[in-house]
N, C-alpha and C. Protein backbone atom coordinates (compact mmCIF):
# COMPACT_ATOMS: atom_id res chain seq x y z
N UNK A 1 -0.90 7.01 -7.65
CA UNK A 1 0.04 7.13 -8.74
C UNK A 1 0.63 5.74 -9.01
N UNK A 2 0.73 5.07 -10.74
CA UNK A 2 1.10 3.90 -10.77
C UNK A 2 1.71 4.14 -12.08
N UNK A 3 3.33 3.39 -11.56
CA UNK A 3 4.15 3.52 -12.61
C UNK A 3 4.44 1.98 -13.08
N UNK A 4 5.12 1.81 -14.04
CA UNK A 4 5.49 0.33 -14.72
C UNK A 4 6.85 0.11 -14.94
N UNK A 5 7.44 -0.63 -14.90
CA UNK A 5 8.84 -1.01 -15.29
C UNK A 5 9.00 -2.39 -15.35
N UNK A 6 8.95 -3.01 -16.71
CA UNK A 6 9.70 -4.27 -16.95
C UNK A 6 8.37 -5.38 -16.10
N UNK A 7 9.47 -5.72 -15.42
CA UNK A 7 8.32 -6.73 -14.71
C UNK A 7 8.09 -6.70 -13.29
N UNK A 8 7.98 -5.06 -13.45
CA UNK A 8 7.44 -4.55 -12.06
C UNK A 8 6.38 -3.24 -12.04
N UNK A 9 5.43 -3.62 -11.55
CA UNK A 9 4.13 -2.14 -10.66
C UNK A 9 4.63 -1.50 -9.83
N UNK A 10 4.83 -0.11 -9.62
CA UNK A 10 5.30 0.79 -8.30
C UNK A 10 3.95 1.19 -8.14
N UNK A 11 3.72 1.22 -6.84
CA UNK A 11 2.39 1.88 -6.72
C UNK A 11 2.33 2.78 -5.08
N UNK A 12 2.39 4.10 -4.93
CA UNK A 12 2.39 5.05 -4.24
C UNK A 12 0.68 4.84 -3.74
N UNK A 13 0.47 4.68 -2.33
CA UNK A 13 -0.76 4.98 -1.48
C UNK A 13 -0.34 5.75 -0.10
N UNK A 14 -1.38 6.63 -0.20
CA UNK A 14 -1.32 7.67 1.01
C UNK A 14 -1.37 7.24 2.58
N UNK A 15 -0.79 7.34 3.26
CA UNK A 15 -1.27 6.52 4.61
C UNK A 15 -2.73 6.87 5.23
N UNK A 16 -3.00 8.15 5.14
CA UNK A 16 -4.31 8.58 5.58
C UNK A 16 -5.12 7.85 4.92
N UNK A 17 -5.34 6.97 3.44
CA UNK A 17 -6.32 6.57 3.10
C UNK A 17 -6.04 5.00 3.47
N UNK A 18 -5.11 4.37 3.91
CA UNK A 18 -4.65 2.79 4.16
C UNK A 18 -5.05 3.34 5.61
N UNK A 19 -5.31 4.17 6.21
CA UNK A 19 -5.78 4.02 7.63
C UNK A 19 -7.46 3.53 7.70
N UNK A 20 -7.64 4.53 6.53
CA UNK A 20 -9.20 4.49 6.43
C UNK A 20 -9.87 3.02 5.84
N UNK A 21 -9.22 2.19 4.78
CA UNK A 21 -9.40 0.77 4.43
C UNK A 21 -9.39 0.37 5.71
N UNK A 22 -8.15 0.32 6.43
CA UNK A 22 -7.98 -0.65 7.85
C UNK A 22 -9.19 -0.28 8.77
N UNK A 23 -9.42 0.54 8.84
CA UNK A 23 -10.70 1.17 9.89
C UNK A 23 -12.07 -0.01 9.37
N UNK A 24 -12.15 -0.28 8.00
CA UNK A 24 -13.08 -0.62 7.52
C UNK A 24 -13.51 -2.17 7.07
N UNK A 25 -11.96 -2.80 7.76
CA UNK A 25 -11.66 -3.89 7.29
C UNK A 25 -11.95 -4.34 6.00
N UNK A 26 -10.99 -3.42 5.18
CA UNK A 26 -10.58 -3.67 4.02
C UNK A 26 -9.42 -4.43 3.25
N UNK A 27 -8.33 -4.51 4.30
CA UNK A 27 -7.50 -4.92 4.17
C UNK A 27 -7.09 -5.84 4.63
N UNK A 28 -6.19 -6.86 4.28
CA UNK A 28 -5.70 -8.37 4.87
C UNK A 28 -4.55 -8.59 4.03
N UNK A 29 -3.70 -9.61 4.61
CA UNK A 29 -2.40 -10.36 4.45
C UNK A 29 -0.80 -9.26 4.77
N UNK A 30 -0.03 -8.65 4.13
CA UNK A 30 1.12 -8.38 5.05
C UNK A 30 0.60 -6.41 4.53
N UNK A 31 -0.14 -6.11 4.03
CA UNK A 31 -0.68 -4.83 4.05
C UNK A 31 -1.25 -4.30 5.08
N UNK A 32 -2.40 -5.08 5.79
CA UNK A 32 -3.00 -4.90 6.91
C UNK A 32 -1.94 -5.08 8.19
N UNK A 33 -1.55 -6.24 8.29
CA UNK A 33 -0.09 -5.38 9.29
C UNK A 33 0.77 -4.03 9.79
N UNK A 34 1.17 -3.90 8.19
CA UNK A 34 1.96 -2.87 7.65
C UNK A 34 1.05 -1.46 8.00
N UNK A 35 -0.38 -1.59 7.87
CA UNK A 35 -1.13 -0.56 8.23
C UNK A 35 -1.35 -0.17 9.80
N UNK A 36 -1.46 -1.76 10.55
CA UNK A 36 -1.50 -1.22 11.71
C UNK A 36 -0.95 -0.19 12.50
N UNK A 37 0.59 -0.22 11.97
CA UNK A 37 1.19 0.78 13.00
C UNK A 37 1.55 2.25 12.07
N UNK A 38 0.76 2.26 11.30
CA UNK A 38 1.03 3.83 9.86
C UNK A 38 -0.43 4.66 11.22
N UNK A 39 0.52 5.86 10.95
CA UNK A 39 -0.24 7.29 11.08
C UNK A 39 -0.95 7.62 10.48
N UNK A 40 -1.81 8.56 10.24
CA UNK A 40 -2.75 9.15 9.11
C UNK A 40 -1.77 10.31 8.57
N UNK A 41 -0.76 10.56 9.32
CA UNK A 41 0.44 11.60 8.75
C UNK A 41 1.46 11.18 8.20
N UNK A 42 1.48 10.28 8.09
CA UNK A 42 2.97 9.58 7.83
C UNK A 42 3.16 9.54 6.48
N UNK A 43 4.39 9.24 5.91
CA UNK A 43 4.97 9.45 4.26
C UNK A 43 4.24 8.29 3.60
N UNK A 44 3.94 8.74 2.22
CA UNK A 44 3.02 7.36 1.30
C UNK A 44 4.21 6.03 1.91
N UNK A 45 3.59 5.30 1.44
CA UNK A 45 3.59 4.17 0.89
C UNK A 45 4.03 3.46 -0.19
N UNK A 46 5.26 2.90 -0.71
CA UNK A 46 5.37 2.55 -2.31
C UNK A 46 5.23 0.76 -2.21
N UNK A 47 4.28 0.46 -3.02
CA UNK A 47 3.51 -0.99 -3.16
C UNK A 47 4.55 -1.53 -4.13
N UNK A 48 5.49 -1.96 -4.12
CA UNK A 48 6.22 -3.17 -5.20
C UNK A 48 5.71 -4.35 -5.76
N UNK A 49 4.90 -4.76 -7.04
CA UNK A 49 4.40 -5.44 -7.24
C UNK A 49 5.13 -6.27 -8.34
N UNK A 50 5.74 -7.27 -8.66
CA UNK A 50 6.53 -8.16 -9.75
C UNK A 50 5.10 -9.59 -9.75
N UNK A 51 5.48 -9.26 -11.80
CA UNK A 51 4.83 -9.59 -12.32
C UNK A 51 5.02 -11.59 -12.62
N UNK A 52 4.42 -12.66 -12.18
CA UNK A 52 4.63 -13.95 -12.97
C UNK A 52 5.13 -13.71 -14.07
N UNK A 53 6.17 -15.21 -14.15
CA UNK A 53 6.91 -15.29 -15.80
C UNK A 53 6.14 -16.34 -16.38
């Protein structure tokens, strides 16, 4: 799910599927961290993304 506001991306990811990237080494920089210690049960995820001016 990806919402917009101004000069920002919200972006909701499931932990069960950021387990499955990490399994696959898909992931790198402060996401792959952040994944290490997520459950496959645990509450989404909301991705804050701000946009360059």
């Amino acid at each position: 799910m990806i919402f917009t506001r101004r000069d920002y991306v919200y972006r909701q990811m499931q932990a069960f599927r950021l387990k499955q990237d990490y399994e696959k080494g898909k992931l790198k920089g402060k996401l792959k961290k952040i994944t290490e210690n997520l459950n496959e049960d645990d509450n989404p995820i909301i991705m804050i993304l701000k946009f360059k001016e």
